[in-house]
N, C-alpha and C. Protein backbone atom coordinates (compact mmCIF):
# COMPACT_ATOMS: atom_id res chain seq x y z
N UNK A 1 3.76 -31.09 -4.71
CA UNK A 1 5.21 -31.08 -4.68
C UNK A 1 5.70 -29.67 -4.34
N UNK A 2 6.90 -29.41 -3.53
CA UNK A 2 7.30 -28.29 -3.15
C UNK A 2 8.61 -27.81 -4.50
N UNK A 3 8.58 -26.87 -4.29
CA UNK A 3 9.83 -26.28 -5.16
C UNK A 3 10.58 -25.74 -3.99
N UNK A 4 12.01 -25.39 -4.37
CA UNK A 4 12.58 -24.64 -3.80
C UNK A 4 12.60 -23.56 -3.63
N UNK A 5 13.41 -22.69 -2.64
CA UNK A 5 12.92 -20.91 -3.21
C UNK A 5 14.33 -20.30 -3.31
N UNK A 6 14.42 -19.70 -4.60
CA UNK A 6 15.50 -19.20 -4.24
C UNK A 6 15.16 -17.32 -4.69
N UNK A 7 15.68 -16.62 -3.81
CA UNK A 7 15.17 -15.50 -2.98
C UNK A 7 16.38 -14.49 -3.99
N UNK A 8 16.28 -13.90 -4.75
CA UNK A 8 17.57 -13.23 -5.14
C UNK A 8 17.68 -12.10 -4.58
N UNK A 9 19.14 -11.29 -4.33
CA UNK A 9 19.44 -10.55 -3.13
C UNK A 9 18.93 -9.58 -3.79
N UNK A 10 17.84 -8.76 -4.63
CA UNK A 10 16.99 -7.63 -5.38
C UNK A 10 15.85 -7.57 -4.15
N UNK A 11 15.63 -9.06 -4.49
CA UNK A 11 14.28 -9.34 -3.59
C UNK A 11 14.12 -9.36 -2.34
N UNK A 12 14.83 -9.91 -1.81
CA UNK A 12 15.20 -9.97 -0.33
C UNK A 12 15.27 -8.42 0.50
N UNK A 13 16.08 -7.72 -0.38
CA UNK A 13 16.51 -5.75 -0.14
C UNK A 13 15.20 -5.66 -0.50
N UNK A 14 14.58 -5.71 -0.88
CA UNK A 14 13.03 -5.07 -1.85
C UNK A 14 12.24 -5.03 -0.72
N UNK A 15 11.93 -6.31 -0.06
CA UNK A 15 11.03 -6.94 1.08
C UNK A 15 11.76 -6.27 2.14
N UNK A 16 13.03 -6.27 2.77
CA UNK A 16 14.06 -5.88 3.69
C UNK A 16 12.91 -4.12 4.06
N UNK A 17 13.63 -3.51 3.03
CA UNK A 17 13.32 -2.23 2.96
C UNK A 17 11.54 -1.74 3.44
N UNK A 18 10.62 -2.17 2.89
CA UNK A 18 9.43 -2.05 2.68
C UNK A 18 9.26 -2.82 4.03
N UNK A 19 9.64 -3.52 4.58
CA UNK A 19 8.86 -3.87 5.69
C UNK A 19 9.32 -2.87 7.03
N UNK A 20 10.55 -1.73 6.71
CA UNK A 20 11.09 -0.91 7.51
C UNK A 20 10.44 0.08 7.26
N UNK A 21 10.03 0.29 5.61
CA UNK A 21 8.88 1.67 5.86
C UNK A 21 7.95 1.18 5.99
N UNK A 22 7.14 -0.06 6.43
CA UNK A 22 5.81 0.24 7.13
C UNK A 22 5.79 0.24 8.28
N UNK A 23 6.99 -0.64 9.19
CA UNK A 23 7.24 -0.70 10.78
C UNK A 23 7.34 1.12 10.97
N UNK A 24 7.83 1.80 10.45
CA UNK A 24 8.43 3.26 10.85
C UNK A 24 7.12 4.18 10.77
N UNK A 25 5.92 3.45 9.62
CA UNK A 25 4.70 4.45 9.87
C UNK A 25 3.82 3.80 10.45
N UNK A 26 4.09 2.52 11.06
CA UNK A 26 3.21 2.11 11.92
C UNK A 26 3.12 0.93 12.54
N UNK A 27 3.37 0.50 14.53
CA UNK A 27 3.93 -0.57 15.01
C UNK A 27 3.21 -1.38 14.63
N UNK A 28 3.93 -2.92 14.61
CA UNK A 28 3.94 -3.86 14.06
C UNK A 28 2.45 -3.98 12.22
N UNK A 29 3.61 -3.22 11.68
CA UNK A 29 2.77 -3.30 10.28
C UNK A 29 3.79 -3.55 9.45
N UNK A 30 5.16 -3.67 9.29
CA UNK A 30 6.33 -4.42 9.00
C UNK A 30 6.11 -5.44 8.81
N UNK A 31 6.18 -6.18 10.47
CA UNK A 31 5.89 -7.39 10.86
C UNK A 31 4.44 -7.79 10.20
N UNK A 32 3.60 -7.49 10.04
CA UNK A 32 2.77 -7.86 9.14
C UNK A 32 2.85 -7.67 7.43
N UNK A 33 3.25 -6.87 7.16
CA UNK A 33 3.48 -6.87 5.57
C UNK A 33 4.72 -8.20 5.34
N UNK A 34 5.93 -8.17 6.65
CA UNK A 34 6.92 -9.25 6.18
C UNK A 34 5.89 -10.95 6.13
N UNK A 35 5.04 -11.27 7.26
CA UNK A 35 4.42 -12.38 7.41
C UNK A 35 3.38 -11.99 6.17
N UNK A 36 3.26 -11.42 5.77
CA UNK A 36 2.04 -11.45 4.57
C UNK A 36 2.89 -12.37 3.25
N UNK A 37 4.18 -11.59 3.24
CA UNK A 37 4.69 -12.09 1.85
C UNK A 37 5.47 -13.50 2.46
N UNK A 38 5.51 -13.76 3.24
CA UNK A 38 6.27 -15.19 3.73
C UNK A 38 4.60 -16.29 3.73
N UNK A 39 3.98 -15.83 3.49
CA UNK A 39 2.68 -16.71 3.60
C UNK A 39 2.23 -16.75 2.17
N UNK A 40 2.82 -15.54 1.30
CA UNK A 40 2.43 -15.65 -0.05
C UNK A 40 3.62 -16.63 -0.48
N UNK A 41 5.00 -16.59 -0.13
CA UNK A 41 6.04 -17.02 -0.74
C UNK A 41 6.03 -18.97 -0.27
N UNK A 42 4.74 -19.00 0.73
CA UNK A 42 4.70 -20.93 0.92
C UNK A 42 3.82 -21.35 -0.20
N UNK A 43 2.67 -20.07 -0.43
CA UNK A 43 1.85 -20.97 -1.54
C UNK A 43 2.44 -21.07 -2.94
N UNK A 44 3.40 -19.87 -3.42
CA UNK A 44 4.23 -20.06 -4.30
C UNK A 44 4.73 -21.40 -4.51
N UNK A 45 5.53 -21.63 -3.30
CA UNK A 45 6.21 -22.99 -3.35
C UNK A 45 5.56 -23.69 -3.51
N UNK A 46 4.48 -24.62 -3.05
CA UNK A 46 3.52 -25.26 -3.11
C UNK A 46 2.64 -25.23 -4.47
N UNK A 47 2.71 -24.37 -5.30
CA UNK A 47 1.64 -24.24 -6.03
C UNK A 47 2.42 -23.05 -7.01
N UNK A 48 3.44 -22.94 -7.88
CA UNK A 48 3.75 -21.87 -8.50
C UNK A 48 3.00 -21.92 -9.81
N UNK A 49 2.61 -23.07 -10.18
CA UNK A 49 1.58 -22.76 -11.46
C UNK A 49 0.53 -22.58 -11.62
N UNK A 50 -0.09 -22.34 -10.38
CA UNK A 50 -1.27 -21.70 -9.97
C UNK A 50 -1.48 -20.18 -10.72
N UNK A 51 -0.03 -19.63 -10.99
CA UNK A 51 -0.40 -17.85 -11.28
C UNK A 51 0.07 -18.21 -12.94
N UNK A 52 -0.71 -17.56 -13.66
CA UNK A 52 -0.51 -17.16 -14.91
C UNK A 52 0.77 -16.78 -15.00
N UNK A 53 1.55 -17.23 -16.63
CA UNK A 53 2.65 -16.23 -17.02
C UNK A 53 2.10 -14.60 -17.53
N UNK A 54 2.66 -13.91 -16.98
CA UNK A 54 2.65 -12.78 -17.31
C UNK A 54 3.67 -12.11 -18.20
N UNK A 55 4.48 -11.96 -18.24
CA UNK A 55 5.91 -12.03 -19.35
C UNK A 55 6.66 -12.72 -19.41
N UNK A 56 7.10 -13.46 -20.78
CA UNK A 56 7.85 -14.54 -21.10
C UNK A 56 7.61 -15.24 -19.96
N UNK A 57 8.83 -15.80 -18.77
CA UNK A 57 8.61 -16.96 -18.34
C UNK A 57 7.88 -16.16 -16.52
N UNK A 58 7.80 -15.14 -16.96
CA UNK A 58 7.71 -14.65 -15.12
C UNK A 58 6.39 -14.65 -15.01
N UNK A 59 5.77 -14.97 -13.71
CA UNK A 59 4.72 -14.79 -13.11
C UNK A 59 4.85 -13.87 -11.88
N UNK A 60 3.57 -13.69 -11.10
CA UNK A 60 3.36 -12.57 -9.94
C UNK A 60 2.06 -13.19 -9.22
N UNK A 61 2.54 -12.98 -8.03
CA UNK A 61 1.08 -12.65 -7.28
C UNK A 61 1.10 -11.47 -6.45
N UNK A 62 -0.19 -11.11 -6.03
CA UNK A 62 -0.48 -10.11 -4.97
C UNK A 62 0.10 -10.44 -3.76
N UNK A 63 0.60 -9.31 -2.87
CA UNK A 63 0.38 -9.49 -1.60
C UNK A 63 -0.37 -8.57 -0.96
N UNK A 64 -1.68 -9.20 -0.49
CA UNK A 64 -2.75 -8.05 -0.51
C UNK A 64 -2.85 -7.82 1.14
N UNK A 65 -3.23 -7.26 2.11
CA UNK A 65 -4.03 -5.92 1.23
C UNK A 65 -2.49 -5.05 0.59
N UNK A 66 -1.44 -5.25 0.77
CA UNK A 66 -0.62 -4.21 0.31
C UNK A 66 -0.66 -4.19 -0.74
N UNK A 67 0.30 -2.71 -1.68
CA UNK A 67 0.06 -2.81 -3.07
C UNK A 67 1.74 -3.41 -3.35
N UNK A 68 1.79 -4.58 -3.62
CA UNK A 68 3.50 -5.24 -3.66
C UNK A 68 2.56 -6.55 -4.61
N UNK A 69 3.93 -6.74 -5.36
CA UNK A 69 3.26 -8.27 -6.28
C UNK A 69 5.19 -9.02 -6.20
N UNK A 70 4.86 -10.01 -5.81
CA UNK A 70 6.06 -11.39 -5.90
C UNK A 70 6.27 -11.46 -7.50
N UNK A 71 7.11 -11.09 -7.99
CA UNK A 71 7.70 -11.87 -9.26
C UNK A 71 8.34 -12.73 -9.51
N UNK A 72 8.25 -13.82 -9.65
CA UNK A 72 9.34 -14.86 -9.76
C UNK A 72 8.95 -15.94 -11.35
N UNK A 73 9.76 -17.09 -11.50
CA UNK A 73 10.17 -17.66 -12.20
C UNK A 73 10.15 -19.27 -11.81
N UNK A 74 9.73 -20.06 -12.41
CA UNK A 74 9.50 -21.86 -12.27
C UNK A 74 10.93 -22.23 -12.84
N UNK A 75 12.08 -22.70 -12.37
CA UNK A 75 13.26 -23.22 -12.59
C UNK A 75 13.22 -24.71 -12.82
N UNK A 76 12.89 -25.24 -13.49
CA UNK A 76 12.32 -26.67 -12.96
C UNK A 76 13.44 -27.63 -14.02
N UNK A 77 14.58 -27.23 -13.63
CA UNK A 77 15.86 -28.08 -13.73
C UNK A 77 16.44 -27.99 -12.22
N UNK A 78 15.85 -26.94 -11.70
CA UNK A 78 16.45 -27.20 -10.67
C UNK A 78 15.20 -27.62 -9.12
N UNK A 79 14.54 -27.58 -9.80
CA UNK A 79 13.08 -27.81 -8.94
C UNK A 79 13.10 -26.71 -8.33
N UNK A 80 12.96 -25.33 -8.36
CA UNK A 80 13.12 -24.16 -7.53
C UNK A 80 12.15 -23.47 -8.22
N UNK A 81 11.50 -22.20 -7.56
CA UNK A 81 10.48 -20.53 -7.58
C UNK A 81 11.98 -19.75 -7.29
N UNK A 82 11.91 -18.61 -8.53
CA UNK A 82 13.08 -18.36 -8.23
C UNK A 82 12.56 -16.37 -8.00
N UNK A 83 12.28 -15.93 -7.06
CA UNK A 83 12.02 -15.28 -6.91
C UNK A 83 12.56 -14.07 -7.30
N UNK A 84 12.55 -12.47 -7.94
CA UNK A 84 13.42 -11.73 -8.86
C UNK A 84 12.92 -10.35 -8.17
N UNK A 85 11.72 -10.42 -7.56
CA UNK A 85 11.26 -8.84 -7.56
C UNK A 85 10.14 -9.03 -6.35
N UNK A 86 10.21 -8.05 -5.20
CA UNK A 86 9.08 -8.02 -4.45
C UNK A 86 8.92 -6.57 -4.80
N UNK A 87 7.86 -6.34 -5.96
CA UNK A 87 8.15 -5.02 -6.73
C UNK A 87 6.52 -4.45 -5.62
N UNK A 88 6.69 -2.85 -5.59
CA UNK A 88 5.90 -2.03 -4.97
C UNK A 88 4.59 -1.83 -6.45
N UNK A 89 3.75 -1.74 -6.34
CA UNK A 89 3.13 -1.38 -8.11
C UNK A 89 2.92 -0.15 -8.07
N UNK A 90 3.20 0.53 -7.46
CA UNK A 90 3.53 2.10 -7.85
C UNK A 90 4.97 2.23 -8.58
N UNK A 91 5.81 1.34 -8.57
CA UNK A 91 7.13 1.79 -9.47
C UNK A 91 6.68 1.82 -11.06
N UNK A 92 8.04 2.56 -11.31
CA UNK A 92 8.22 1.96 -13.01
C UNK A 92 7.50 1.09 -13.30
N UNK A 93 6.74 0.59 -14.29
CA UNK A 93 6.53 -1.11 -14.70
C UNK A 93 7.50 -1.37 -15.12
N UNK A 94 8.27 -0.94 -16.12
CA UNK A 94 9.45 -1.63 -16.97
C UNK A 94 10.75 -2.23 -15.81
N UNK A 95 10.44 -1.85 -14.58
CA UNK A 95 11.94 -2.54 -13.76
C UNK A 95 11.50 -3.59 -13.09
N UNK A 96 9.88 -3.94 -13.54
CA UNK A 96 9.58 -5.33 -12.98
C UNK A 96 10.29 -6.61 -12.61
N UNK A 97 10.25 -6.38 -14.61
CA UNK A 97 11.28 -7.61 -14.68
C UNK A 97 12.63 -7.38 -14.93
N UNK A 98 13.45 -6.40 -14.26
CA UNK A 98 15.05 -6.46 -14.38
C UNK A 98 15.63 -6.68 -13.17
């Protein structure tokens, strides 16, 4: 069964940004970091309970090889992956989940 995705505008700027600093240090590596996390964000849909909870209700996966992890959330009143953070893992940890 698919879920929906809903993309919150944190996440979207998060991914936005990061795929402009890798296009800027190197052609088409944007374009690959953006298709990396759009290939992570189908199996999400497809499969969000595949990843462990990691705090309270949030889970993560890798998007490898980069160092970035998907944070999101199982909404399942609304049948949706509700996506919160395409966090870098060099940040803060604590702004993971805000």
């Amino acid at each position: 069964m698919n879920y929906d995705l809903i993309l919150t505008e944190e996440a979207d700027q998060e991914w936005q940004e990061a795929s402009l600093y890798y296009e800027l240090r190197q052609k088409d590596l944007g374009e690959r970091f953006s298709s990396e996390v759009a290939n992570r964000l189908n199996y999400i849909q497809s499969f969000p309970e595949h990843f462990q909870k990691r705090k309270k209700e949030y889970r993560y996966a890798t998007v490898l090889p980069f160092p970035f992890v998907i944070i999101f959330r199982i909404d399942k009143t609304k049948n949706a992956v509700v996506v919160v953070s395409v966090f870098h893992t060099k940040r803060k940890p604590k702004r993971k989940y805000s």
